[in-house]
C-alpha atoms as a PDB file:
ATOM      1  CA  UNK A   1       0.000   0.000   0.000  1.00  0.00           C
ATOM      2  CA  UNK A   2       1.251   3.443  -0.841  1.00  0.00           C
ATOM      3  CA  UNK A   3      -0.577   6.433   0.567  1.00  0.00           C
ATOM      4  CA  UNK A   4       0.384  10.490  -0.400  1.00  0.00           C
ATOM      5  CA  UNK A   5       1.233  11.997   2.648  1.00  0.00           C
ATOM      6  CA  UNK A   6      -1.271  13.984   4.448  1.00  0.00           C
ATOM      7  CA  UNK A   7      -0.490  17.757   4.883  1.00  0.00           C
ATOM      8  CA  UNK A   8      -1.232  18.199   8.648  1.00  0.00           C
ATOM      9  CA  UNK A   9      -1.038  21.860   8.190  1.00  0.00           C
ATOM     10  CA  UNK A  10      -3.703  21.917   5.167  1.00  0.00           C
ATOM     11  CA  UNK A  11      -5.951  19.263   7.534  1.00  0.00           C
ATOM     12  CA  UNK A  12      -5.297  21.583  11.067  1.00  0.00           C
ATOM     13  CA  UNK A  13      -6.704  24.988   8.495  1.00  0.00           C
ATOM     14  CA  UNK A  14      -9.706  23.112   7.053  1.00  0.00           C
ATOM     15  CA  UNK A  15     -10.871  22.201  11.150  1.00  0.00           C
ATOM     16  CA  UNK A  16     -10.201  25.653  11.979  1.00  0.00           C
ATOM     17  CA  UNK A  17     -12.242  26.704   9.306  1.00  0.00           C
ATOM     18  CA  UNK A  18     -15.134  24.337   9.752  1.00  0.00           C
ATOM     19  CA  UNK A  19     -14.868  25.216  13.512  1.00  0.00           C
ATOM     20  CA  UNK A  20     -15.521  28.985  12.636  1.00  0.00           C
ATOM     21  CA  UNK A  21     -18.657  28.135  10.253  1.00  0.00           C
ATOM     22  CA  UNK A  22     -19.691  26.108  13.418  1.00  0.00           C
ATOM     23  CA  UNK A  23     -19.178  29.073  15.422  1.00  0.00           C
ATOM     24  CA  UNK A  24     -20.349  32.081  13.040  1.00  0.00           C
ATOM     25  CA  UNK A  25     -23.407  29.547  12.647  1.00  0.00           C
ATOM     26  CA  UNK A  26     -24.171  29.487  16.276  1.00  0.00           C
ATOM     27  CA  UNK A  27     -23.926  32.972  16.807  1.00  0.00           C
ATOM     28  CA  UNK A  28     -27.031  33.210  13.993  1.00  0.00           C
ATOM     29  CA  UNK A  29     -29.589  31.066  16.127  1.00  0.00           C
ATOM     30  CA  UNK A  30     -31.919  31.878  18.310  1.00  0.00           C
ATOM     31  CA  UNK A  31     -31.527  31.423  21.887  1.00  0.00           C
ATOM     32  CA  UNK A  32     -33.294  28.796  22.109  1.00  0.00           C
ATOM     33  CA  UNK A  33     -31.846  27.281  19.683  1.00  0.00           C
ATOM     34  CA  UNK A  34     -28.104  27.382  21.103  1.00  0.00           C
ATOM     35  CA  UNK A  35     -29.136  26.386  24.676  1.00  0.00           C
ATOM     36  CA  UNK A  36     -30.446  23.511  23.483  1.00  0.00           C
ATOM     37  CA  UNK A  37     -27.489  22.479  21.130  1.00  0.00           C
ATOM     38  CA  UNK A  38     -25.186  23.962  23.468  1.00  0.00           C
ATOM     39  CA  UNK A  39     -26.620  21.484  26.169  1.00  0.00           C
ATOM     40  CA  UNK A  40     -26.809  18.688  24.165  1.00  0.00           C
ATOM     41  CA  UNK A  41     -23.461  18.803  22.057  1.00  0.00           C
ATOM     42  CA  UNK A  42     -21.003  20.283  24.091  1.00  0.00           C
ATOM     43  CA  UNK A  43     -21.808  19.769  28.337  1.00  0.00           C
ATOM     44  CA  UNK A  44     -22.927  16.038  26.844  1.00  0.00           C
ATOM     45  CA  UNK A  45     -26.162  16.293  28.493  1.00  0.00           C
ATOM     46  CA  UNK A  46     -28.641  13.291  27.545  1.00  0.00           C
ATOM     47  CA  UNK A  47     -32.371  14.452  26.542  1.00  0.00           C
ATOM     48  CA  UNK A  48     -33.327  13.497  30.328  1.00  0.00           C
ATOM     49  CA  UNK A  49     -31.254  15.710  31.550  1.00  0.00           C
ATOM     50  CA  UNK A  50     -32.117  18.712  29.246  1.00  0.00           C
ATOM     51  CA  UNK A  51     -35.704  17.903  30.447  1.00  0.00           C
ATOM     52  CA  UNK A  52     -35.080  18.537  34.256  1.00  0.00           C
ATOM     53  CA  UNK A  53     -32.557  21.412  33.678  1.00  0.00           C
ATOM     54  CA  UNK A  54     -34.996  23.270  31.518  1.00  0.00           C
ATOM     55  CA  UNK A  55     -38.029  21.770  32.733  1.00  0.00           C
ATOM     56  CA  UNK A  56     -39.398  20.854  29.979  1.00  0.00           C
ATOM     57  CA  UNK A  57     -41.441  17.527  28.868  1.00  0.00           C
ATOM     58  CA  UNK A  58     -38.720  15.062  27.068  1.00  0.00           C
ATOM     59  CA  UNK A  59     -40.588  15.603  24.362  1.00  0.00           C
ATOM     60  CA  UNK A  60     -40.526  19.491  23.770  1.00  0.00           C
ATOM     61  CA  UNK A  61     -36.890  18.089  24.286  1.00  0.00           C
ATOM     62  CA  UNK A  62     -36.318  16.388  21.505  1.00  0.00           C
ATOM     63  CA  UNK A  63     -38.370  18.224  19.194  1.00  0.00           C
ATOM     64  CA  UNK A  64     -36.465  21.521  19.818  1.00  0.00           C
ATOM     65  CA  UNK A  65     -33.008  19.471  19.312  1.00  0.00           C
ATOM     66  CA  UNK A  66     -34.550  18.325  15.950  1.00  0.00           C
ATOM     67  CA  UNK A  67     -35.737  22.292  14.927  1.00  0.00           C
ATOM     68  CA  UNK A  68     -32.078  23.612  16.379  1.00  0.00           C
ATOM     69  CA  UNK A  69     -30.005  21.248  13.943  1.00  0.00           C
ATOM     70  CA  UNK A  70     -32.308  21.790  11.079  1.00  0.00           C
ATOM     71  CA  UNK A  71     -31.475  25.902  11.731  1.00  0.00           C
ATOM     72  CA  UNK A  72     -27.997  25.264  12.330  1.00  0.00           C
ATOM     73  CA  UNK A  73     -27.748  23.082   9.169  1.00  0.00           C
ATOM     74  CA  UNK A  74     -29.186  26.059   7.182  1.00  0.00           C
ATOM     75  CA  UNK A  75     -26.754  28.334   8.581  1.00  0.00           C
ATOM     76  CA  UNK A  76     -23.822  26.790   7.404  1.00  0.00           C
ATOM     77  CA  UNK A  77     -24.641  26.029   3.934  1.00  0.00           C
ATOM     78  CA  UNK A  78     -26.520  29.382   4.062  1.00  0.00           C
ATOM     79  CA  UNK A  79     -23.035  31.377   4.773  1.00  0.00           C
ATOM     80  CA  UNK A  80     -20.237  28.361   3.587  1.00  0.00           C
ATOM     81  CA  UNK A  81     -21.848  26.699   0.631  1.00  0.00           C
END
């Protein structure tokens, strides 16, 4: 097997980049919106816990987590197509 060898520096810029369409994207949401991904993705919380910490039904949960990533989706390949 030969492979080409992988630019770390051209693979390090394309996560910073994606990381800043992640970001810019985030910043575009509504509130609601990144609470609920920000819960979710990034403290690691599970749906159950969402629920009690927001006091919501599991539900209204998961529905919102559904509506945030279909908003955040849009974002990016509104502004990075």
């Amino acid at each position: 097997l030969t492979q080409e060898p992988v630019d770390q520096t051209e693979s390090s810029d394309v996560a910073a980049d994606e990381a800043a369409a992640l970001a810019q994207a985030l910043k575009q949401l509504p509130p609601d919106h990144k609470t609920i991904l920000t819960l979710f993705y990034l403290d690691e919380m599970i749906l159950a816990e969402i629920a009690d910490a927001l006091a919501l039904p599991i539900g209204t949960v998961k529905s919102r987590l559904h509506y945030a990533r279909q908003k955040l989706k849009e974002q990016i390949e509104r502004n990075f197509p």
